[in-house]
N, C-alpha and C. Protein backbone atom coordinates (compact mmCIF):
# COMPACT_ATOMS: atom_id res chain seq x y z
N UNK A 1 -15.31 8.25 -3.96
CA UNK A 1 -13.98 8.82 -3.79
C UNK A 1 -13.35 9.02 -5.16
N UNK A 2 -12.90 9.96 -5.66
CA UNK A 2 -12.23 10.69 -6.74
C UNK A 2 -10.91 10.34 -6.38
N UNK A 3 -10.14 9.43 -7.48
CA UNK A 3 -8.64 9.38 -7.35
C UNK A 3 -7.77 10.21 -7.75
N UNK A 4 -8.57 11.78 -8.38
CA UNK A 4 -7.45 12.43 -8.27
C UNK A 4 -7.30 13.49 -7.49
N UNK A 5 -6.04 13.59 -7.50
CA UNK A 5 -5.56 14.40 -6.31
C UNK A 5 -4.20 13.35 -5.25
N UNK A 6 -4.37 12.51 -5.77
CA UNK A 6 -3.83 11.53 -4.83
C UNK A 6 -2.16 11.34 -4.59
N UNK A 7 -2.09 11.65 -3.25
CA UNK A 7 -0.18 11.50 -3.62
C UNK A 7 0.01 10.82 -2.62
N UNK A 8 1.62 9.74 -2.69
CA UNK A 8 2.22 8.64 -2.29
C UNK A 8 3.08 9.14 -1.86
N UNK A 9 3.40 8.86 -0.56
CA UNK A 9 4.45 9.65 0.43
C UNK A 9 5.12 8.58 1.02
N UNK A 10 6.23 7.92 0.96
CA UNK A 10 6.87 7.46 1.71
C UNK A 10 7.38 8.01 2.89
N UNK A 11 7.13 6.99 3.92
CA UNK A 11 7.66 7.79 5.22
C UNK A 11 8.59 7.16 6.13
N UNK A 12 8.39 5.85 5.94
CA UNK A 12 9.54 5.11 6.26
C UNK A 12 10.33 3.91 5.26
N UNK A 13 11.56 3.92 5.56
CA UNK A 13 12.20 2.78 5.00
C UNK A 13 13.15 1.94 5.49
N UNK A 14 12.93 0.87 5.21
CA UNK A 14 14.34 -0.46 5.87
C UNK A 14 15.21 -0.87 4.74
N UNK A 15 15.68 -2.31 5.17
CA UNK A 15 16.46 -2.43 4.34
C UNK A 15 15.62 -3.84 3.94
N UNK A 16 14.08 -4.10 4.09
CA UNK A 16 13.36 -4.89 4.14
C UNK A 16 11.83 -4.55 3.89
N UNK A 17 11.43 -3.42 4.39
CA UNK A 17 10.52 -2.84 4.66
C UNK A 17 10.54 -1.32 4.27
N UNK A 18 8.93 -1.10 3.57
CA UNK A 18 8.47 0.44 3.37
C UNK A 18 7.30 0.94 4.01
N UNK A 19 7.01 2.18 4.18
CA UNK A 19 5.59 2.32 4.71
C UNK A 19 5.14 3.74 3.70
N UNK A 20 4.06 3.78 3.48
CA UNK A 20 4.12 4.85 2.39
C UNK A 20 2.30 5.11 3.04
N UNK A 21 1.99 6.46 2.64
CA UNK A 21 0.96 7.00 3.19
C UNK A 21 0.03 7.63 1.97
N UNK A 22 -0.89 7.07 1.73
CA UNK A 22 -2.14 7.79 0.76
C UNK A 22 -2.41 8.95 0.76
N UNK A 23 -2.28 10.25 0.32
CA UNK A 23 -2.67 11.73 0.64
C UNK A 23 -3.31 12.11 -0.24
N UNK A 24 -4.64 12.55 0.34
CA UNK A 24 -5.42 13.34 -0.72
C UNK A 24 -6.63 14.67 -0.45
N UNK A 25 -6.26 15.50 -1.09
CA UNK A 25 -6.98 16.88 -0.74
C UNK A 25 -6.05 17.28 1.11
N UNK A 26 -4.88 16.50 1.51
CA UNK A 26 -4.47 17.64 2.60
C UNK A 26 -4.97 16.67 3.65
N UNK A 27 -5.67 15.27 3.15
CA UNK A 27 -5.86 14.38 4.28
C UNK A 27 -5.10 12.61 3.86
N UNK A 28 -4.98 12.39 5.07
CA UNK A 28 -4.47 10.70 4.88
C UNK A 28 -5.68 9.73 4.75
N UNK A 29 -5.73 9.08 3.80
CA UNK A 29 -6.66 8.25 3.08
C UNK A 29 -6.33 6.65 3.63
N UNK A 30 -5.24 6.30 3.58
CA UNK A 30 -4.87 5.33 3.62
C UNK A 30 -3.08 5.23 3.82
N UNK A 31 -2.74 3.81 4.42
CA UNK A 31 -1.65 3.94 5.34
C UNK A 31 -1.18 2.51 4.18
N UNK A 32 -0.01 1.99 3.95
CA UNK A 32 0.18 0.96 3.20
C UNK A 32 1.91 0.43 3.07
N UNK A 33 1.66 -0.85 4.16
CA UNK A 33 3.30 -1.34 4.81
C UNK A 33 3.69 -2.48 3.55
N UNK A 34 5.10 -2.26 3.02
CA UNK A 34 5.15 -3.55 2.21
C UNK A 34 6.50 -4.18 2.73
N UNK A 35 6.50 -5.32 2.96
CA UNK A 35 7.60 -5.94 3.12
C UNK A 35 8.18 -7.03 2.11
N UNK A 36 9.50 -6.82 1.81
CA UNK A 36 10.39 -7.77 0.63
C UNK A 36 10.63 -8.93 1.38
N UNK A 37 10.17 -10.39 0.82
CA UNK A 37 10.20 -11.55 1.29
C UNK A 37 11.11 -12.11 0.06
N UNK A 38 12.09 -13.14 0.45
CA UNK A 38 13.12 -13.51 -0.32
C UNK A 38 12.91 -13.92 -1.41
N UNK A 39 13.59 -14.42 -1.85
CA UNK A 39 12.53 -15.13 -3.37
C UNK A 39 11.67 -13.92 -4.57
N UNK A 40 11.82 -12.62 -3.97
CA UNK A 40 10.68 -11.78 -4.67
C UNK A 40 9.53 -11.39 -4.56
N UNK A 41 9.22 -11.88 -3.07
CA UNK A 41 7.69 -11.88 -2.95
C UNK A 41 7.14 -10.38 -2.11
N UNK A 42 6.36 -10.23 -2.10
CA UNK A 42 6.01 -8.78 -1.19
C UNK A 42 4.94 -8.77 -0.35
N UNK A 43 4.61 -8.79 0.25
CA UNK A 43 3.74 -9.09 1.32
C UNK A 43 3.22 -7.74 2.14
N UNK A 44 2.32 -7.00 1.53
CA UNK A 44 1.40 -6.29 2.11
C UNK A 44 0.28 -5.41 2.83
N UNK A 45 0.13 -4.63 3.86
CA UNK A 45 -1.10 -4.01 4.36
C UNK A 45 -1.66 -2.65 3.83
N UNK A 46 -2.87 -2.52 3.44
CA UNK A 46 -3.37 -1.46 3.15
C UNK A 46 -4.24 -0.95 4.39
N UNK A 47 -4.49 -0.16 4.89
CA UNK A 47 -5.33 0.25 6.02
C UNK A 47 -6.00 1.63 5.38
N UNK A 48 -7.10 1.44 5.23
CA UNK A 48 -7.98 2.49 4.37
C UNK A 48 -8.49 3.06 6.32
N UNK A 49 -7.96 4.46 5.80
CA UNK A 49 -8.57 5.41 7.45
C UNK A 49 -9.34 6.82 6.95
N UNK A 50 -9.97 6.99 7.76
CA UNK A 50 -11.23 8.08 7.33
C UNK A 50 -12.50 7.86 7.53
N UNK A 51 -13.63 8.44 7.40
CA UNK A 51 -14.95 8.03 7.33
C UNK A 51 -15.21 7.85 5.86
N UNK A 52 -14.61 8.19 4.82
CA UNK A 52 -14.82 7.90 3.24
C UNK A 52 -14.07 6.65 3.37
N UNK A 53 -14.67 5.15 3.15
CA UNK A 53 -13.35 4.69 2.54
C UNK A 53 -13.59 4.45 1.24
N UNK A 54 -13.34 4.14 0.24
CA UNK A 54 -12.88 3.44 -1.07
C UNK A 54 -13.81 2.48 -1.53
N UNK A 55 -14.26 2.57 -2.52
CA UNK A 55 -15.38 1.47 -2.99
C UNK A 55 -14.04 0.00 -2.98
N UNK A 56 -15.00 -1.26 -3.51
CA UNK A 56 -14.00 -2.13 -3.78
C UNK A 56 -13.06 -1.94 -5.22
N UNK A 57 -13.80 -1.44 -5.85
CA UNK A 57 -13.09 -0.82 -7.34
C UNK A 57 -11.95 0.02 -6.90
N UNK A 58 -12.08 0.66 -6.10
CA UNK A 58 -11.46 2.22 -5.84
C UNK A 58 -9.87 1.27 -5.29
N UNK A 59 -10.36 0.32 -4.35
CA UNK A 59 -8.85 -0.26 -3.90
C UNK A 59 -8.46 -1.12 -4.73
N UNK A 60 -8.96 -1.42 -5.75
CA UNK A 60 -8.30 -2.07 -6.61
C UNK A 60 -7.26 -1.32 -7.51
N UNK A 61 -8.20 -0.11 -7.41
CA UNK A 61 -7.05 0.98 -8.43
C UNK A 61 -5.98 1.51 -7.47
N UNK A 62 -6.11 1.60 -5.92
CA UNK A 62 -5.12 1.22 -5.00
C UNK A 62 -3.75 1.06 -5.30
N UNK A 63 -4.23 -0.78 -5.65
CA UNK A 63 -3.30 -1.48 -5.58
C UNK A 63 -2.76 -1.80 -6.71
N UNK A 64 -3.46 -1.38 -8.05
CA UNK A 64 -2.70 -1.32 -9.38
C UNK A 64 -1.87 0.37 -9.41
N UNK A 65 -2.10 1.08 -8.57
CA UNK A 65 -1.04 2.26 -8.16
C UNK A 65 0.46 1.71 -7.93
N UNK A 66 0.24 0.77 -7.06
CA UNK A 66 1.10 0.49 -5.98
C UNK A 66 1.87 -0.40 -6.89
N UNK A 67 1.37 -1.19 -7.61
CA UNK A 67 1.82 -2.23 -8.78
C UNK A 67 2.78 -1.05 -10.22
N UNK A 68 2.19 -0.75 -10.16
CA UNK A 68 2.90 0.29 -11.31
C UNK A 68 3.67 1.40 -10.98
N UNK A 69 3.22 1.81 -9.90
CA UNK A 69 4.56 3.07 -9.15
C UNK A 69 5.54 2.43 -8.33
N UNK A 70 5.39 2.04 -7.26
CA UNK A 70 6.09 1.54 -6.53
C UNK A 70 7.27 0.19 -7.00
N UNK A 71 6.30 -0.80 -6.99
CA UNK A 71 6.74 -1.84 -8.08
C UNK A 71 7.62 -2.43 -9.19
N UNK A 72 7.75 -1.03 -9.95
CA UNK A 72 7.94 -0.72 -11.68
C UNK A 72 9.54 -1.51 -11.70
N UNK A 73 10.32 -1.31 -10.48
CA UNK A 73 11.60 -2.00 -10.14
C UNK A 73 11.41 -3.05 -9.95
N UNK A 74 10.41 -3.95 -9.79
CA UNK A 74 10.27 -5.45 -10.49
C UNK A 74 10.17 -5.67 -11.55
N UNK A 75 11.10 -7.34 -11.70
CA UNK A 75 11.17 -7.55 -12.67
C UNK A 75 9.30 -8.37 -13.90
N UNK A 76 9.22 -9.11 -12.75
CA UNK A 76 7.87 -9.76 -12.78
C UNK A 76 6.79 -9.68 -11.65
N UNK A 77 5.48 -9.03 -12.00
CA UNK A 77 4.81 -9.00 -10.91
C UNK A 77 4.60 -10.48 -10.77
N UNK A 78 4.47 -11.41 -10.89
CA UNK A 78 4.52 -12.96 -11.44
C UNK A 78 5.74 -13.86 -11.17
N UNK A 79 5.95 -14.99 -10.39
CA UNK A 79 6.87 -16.06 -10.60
C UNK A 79 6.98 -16.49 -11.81
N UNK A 80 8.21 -16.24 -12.50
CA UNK A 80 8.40 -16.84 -13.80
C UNK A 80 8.22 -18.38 -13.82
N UNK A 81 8.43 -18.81 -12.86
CA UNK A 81 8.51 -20.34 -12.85
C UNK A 81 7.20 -21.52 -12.09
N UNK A 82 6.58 -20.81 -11.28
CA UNK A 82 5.26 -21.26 -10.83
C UNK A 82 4.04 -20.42 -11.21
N UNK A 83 3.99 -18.94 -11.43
CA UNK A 83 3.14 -18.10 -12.08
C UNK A 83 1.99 -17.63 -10.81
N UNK A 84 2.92 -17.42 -9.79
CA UNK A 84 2.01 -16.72 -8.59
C UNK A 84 2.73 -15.69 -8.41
N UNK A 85 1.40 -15.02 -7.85
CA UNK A 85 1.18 -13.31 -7.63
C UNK A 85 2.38 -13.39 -6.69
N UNK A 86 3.78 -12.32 -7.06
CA UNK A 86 4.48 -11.85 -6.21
C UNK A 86 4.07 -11.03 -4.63
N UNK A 87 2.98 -10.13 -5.25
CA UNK A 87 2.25 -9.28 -4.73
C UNK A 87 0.88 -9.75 -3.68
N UNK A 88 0.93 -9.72 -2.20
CA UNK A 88 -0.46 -9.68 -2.03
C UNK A 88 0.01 -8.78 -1.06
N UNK A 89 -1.71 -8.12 -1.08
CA UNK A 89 -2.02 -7.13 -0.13
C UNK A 89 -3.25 -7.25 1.01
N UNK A 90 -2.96 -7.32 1.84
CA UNK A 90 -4.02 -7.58 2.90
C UNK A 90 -4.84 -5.99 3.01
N UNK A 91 -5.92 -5.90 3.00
CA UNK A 91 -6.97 -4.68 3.11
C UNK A 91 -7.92 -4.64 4.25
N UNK A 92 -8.04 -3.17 5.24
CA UNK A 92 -8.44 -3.14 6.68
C UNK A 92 -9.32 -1.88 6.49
N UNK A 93 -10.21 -2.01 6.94
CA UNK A 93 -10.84 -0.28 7.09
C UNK A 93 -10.89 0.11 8.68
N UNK A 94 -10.82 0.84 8.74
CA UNK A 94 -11.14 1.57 10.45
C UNK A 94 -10.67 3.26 10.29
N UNK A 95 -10.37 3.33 11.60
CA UNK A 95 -10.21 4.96 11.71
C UNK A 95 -8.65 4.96 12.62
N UNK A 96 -7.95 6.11 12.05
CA UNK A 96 -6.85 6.42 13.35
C UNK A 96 -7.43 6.99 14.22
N UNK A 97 -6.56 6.62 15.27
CA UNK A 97 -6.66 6.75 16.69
C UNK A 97 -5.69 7.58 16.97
N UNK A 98 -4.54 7.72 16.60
CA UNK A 98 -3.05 8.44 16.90
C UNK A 98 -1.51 7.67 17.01
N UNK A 99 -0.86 8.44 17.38
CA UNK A 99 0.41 7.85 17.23
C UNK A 99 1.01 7.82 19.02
N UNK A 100 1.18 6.72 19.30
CA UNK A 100 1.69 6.47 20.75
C UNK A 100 2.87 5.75 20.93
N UNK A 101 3.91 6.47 22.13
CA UNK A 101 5.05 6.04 22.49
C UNK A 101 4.88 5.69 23.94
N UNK A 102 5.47 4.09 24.77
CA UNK A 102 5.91 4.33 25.75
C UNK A 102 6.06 5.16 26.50
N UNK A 103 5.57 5.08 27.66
CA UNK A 103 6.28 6.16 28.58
C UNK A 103 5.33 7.24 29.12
């Protein structure tokens, strides 16, 4: 998988929570929920979707995307005071299925 081409689409937002969508070449690559936990912490999901997914390198450069774009409005990716990762990301591969409502 070639990272370029790649664009970051936010599609939803809280006042807690983001969801932002991987796009590349005109397809969704990957789906990626982060939620703000008090203290500074951020907590996570990447869901790699497609039949290509991502070497392990490839999501690493992922998530140093996500660290440097998204992120950049932190102050420390790091606890200044215990020296743990603000940041984790939980990582899933599968395929979409679709989008379903009730009813």
């Amino acid at each position: 998988m070639n990272m370029g081409d790649l664009h970051l689409i936010r599609v939803i937002r809280t006042g807690s929570s983001e969801r932002f969508v991987f796009r590349q070449e005109g397809k969704d690559i990957a789906s990626l929920d982060l939620h703000f936990i008090e203290g500074g912490k951020i907590d996570g999901h990447l869901a790699l979707i497609g039949p290509d997914h991502p070497t392990d390198d490839e999501i690493q450069e992922l998530i140093a995307i996500v660290g440097e774009s998204l992120l950049a409005h932190q102050p420390h990716h790091t606890d200044p005071v215990t020296g743990e990762e603000r940041l984790h990301i939980t990582v899933t591969r599968g395929a979409l299925v679709g989008n379903f409502a009730p009813g």
